[in-house]
N, C-alpha and C. Protein backbone atom coordinates (compact mmCIF):
# COMPACT_ATOMS: atom_id res chain seq x y z
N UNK A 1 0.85 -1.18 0.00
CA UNK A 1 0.00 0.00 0.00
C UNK A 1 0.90 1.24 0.00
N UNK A 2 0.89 2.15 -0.71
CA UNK A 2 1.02 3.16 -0.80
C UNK A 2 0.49 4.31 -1.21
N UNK A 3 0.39 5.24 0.00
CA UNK A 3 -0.51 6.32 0.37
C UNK A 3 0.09 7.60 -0.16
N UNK A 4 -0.85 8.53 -1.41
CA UNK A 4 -0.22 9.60 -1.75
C UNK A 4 -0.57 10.92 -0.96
N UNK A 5 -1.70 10.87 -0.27
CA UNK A 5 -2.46 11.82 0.41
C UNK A 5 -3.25 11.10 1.62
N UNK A 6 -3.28 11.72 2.86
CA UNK A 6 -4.13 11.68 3.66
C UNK A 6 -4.45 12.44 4.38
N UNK A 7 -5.61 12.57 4.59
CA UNK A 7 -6.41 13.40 5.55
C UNK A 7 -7.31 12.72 6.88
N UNK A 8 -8.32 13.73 7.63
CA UNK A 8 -8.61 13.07 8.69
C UNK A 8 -10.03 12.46 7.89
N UNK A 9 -10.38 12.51 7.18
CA UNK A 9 -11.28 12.05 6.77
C UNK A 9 -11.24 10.87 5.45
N UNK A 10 -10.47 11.14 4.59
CA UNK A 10 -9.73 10.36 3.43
C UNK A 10 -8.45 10.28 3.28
N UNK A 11 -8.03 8.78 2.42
CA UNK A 11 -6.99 8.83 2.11
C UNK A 11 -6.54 8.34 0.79
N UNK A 12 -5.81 8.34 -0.23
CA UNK A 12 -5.50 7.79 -1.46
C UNK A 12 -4.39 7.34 -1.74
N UNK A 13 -4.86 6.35 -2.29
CA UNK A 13 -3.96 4.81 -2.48
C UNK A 13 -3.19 5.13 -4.31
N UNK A 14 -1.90 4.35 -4.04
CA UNK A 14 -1.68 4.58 -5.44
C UNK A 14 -1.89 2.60 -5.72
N UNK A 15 -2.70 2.31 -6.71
CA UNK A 15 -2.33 1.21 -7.28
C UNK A 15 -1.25 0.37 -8.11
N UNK A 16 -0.72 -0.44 -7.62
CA UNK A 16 0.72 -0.97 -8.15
C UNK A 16 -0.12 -1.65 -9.57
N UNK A 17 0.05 -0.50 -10.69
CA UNK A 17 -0.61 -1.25 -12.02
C UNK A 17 0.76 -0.75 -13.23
N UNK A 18 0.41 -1.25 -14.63
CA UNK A 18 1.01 -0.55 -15.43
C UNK A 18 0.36 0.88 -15.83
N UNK A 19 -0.92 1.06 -15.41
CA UNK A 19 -1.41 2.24 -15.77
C UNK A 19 -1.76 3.06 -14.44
N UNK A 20 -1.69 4.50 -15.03
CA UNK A 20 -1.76 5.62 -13.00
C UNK A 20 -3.57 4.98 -13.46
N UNK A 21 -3.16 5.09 -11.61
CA UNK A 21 -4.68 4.07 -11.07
C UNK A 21 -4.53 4.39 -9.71
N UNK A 22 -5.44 5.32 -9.02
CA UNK A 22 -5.62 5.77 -7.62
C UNK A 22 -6.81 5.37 -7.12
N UNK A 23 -6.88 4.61 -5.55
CA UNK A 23 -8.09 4.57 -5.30
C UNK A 23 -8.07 5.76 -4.33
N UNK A 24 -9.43 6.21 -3.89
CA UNK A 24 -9.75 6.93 -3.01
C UNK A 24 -10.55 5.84 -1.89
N UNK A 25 -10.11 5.98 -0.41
CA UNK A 25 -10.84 5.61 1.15
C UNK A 25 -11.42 7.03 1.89
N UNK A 26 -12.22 6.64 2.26
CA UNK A 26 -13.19 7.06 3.31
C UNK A 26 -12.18 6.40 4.64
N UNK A 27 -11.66 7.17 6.06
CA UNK A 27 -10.90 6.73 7.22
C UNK A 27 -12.07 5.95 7.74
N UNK A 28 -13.53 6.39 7.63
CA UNK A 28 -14.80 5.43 8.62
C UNK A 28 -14.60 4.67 7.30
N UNK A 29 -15.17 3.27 7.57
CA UNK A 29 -15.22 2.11 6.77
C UNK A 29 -16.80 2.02 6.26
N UNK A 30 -17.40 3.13 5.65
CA UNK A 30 -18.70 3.03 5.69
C UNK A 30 -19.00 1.93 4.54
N UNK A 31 -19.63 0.77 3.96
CA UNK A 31 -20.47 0.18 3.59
C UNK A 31 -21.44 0.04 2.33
N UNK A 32 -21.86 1.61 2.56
CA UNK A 32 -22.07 1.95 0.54
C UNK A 32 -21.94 3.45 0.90
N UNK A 33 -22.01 3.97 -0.59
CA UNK A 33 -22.10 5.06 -0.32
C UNK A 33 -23.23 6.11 -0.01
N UNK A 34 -24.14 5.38 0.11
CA UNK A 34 -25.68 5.97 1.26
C UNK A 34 -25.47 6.26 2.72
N UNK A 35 -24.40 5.11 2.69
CA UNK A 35 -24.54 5.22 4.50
C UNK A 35 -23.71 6.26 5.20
N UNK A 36 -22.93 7.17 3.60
CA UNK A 36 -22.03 8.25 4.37
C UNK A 36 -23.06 9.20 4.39
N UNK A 37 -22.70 10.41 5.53
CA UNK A 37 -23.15 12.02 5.67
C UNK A 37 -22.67 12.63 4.26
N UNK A 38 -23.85 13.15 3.56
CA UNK A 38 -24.06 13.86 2.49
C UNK A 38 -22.62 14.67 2.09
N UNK A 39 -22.54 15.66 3.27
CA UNK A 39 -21.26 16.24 3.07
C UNK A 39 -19.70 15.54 2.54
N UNK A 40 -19.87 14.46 3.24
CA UNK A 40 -18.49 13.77 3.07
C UNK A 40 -19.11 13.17 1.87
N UNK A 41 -19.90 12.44 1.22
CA UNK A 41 -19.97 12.08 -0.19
C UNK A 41 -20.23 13.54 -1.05
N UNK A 42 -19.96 14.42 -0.76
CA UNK A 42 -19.74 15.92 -1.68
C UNK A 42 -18.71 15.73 -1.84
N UNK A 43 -17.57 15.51 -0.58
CA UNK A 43 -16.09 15.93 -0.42
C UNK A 43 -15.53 14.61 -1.32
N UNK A 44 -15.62 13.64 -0.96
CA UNK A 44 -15.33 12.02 -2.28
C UNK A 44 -15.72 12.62 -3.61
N UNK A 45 -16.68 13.23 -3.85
CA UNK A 45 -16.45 13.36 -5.06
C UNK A 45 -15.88 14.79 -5.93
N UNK A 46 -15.57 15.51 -4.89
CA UNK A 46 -14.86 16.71 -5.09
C UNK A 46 -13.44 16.23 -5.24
N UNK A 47 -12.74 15.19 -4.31
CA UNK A 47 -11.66 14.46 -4.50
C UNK A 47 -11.40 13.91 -5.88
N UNK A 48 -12.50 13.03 -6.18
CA UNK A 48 -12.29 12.45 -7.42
C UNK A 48 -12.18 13.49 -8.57
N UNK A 49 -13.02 14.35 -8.75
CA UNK A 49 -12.97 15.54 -9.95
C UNK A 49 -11.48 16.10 -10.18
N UNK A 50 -10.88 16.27 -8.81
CA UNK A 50 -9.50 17.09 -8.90
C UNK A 50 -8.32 15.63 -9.79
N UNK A 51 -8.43 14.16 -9.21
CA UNK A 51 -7.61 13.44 -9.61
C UNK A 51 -8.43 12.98 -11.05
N UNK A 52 -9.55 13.16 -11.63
CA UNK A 52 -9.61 12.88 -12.92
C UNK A 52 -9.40 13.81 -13.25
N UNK A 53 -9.37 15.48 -13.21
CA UNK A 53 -8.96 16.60 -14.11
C UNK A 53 -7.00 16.65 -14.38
N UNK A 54 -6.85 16.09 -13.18
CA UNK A 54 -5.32 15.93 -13.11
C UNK A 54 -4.78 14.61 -13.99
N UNK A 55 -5.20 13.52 -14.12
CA UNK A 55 -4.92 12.69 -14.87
C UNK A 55 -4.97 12.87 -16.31
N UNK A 56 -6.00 13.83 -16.43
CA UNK A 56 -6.38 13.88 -18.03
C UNK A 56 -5.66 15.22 -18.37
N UNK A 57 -5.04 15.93 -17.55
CA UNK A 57 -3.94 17.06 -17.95
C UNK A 57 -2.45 16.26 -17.97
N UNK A 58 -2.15 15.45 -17.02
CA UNK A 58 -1.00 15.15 -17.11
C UNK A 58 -0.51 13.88 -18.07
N UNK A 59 -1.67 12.51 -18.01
CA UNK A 59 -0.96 12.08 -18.98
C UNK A 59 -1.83 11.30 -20.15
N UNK A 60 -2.43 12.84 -20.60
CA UNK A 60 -3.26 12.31 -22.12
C UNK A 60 -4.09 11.37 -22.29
N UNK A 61 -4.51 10.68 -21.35
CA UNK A 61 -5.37 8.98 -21.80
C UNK A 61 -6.38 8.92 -23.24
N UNK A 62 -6.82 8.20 -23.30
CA UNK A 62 -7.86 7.85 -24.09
C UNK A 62 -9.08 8.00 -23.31
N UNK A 63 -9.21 7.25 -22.09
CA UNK A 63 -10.25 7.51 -21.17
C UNK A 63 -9.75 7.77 -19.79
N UNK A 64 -10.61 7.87 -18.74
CA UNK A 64 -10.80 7.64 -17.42
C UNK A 64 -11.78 6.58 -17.08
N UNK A 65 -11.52 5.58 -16.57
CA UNK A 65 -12.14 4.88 -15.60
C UNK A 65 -12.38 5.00 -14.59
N UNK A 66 -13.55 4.94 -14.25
CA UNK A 66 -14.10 4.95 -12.64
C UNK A 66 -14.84 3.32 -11.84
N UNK A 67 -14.36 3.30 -10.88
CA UNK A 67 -15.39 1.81 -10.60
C UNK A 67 -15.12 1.87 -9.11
N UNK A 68 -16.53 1.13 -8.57
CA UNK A 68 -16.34 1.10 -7.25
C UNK A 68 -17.28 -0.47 -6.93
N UNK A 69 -16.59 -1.27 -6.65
CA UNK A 69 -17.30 -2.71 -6.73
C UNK A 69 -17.62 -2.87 -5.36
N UNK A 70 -16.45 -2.70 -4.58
CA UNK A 70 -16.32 -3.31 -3.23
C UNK A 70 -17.28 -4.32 -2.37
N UNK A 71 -16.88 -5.69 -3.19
CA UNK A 71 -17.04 -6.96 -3.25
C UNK A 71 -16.25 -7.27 -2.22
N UNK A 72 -15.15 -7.59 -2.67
CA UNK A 72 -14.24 -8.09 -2.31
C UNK A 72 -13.88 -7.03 -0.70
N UNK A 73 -13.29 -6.37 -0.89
CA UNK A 73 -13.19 -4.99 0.30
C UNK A 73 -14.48 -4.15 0.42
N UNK A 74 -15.27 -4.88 1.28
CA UNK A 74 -16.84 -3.93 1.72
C UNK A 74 -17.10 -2.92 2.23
N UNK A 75 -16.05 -1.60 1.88
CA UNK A 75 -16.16 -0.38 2.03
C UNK A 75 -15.86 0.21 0.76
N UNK A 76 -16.72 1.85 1.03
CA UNK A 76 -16.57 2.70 0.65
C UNK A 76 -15.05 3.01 -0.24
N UNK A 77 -15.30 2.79 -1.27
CA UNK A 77 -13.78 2.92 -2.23
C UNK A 77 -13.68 3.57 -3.84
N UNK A 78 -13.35 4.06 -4.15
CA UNK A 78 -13.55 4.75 -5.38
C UNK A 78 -12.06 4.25 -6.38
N UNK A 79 -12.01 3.49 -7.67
CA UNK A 79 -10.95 3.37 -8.11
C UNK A 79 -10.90 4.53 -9.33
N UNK A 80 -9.75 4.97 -9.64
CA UNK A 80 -9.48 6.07 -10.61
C UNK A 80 -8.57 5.58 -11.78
N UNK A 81 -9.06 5.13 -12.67
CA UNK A 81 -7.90 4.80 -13.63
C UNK A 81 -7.46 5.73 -15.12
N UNK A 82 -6.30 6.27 -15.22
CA UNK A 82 -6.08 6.85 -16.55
C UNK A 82 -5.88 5.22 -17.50
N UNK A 83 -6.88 5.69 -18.54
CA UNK A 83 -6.39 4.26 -19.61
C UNK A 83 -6.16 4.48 -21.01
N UNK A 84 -5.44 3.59 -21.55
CA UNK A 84 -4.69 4.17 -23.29
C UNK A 84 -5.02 2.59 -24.08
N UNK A 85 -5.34 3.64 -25.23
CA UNK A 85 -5.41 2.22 -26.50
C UNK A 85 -4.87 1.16 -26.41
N UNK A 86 -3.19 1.67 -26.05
CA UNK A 86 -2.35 0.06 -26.30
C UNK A 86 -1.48 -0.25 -24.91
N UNK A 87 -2.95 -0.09 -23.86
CA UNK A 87 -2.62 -0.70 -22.59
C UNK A 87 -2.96 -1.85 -22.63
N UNK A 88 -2.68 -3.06 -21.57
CA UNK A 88 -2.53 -4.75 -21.80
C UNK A 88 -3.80 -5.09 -21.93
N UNK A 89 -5.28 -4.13 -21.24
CA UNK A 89 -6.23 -4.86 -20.85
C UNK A 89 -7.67 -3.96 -21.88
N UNK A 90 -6.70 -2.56 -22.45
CA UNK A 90 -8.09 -1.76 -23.48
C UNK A 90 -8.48 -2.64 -24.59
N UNK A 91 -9.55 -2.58 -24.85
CA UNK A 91 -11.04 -1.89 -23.98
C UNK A 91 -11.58 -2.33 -22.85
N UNK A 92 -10.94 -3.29 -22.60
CA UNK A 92 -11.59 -4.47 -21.51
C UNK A 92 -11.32 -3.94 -20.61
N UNK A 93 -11.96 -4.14 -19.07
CA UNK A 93 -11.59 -3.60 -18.08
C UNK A 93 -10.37 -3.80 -17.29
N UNK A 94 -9.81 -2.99 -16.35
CA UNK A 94 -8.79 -3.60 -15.83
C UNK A 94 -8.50 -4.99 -15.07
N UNK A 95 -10.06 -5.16 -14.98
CA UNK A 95 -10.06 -6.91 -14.22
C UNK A 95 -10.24 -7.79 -15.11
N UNK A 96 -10.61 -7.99 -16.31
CA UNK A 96 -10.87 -8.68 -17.64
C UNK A 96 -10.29 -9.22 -17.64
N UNK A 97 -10.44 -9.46 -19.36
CA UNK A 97 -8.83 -10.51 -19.72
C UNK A 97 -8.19 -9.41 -20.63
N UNK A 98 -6.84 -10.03 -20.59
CA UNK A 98 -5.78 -8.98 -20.83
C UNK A 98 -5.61 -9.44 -22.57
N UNK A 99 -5.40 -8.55 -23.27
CA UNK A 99 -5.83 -8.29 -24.37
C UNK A 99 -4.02 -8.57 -25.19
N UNK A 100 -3.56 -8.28 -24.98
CA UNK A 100 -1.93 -8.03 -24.67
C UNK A 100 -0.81 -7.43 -24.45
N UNK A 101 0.43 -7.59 -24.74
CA UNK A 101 1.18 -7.05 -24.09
C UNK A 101 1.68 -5.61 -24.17
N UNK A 102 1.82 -4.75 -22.77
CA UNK A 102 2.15 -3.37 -23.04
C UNK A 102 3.39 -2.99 -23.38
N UNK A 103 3.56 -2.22 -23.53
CA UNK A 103 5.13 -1.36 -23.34
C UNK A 103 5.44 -0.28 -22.38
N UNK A 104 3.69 0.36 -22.34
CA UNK A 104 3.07 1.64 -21.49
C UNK A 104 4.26 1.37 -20.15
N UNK A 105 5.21 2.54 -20.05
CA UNK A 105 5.97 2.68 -18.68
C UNK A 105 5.69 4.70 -18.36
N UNK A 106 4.92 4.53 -16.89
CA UNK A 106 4.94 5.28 -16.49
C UNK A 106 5.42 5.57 -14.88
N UNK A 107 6.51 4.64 -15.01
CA UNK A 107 6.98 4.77 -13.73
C UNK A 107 8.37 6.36 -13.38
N UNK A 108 8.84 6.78 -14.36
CA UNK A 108 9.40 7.80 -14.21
C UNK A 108 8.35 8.98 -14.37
N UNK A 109 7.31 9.27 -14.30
CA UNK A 109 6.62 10.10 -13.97
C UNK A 109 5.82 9.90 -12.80
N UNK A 110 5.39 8.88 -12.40
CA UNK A 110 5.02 8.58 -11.00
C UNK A 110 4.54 9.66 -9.98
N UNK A 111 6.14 9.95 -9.72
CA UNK A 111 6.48 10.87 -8.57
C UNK A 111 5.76 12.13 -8.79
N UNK A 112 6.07 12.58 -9.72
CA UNK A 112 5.38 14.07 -10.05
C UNK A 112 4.30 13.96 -9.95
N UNK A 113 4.16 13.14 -10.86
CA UNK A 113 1.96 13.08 -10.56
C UNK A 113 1.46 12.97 -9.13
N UNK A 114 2.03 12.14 -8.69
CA UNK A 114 1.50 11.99 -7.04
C UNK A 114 1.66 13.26 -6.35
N UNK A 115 2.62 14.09 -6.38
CA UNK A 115 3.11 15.25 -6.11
C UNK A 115 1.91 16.16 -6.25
N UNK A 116 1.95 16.26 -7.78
CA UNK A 116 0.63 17.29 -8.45
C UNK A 116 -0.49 16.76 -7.34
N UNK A 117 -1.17 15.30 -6.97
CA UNK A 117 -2.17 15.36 -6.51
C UNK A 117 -2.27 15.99 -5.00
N UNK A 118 -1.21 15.41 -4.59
CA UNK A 118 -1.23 15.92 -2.99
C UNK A 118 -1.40 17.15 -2.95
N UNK A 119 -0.62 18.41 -3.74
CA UNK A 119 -0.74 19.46 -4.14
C UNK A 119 -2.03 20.04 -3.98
N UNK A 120 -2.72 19.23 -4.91
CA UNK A 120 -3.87 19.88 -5.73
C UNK A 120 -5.48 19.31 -4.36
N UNK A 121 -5.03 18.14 -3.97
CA UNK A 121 -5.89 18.19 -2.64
C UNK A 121 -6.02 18.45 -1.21
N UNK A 122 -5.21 19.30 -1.07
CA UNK A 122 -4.76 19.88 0.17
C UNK A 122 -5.53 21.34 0.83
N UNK A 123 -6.43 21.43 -0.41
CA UNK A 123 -7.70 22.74 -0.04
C UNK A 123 -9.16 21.71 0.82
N UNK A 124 -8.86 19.90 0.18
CA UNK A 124 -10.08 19.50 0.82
C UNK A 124 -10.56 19.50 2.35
């Protein structure tokens, strides 16, 4: 796990993928997203707007993905994915089947981006 931002209320995860992929947590473990106070599902999705406007400035995708299953982990979770044509798994989802092989390396930009976000959510 690695945490690019936290607050007393949220925190964001970077996903170990080939493509930038952030989830967003809620610190209460709420259940769905009904069972949060209105306000704090304003503030989740004020979070998310800043890291999809930031993804799609910094590194061009084709799309943004959004998904929140939490099946498996039964809280409150928001995944954020930047995604490109000739990533392993487009069009298919990132849990699919993998379509084939990438080249996509965005690990020397990483840092910055995470940077930009912490940056950019530090008014929440």
């Amino acid at each position: 796990m690695h945490i690019i931002f936290e607050n007393h209320e949220f925190y964001v995860e970077k996903e170990d993928a080939q493509i930038p992929w952030l989830k967003i947590f809620t610190k209460e473990p709420f259940k769905e997203l009904g069972d949060m106070p209105k306000e704090l599902r304003t503030k989740l999705w004020d979070i998310y707007d800043i890291i999809e406007h930031e993804m799609k400035f910094f590194y061009s995708p084709k799309k943004i993905n959004m998904a929140s299953f939490a099946n498996m982990l039964p809280r409150v979770h928001i995944h954020v994915m930047a995604r490109f044509e000739d990533d392993s798994h487009f069009p298919n989802p990132m849990w699919g089947e993998k379509l084939r092989e990438s080249t996509l390396d965005f690990k020397n930009k990483q840092e910055e981006f995470h940077k930009r976000i912490f940056h950019a959510l530090q008014g929440i």
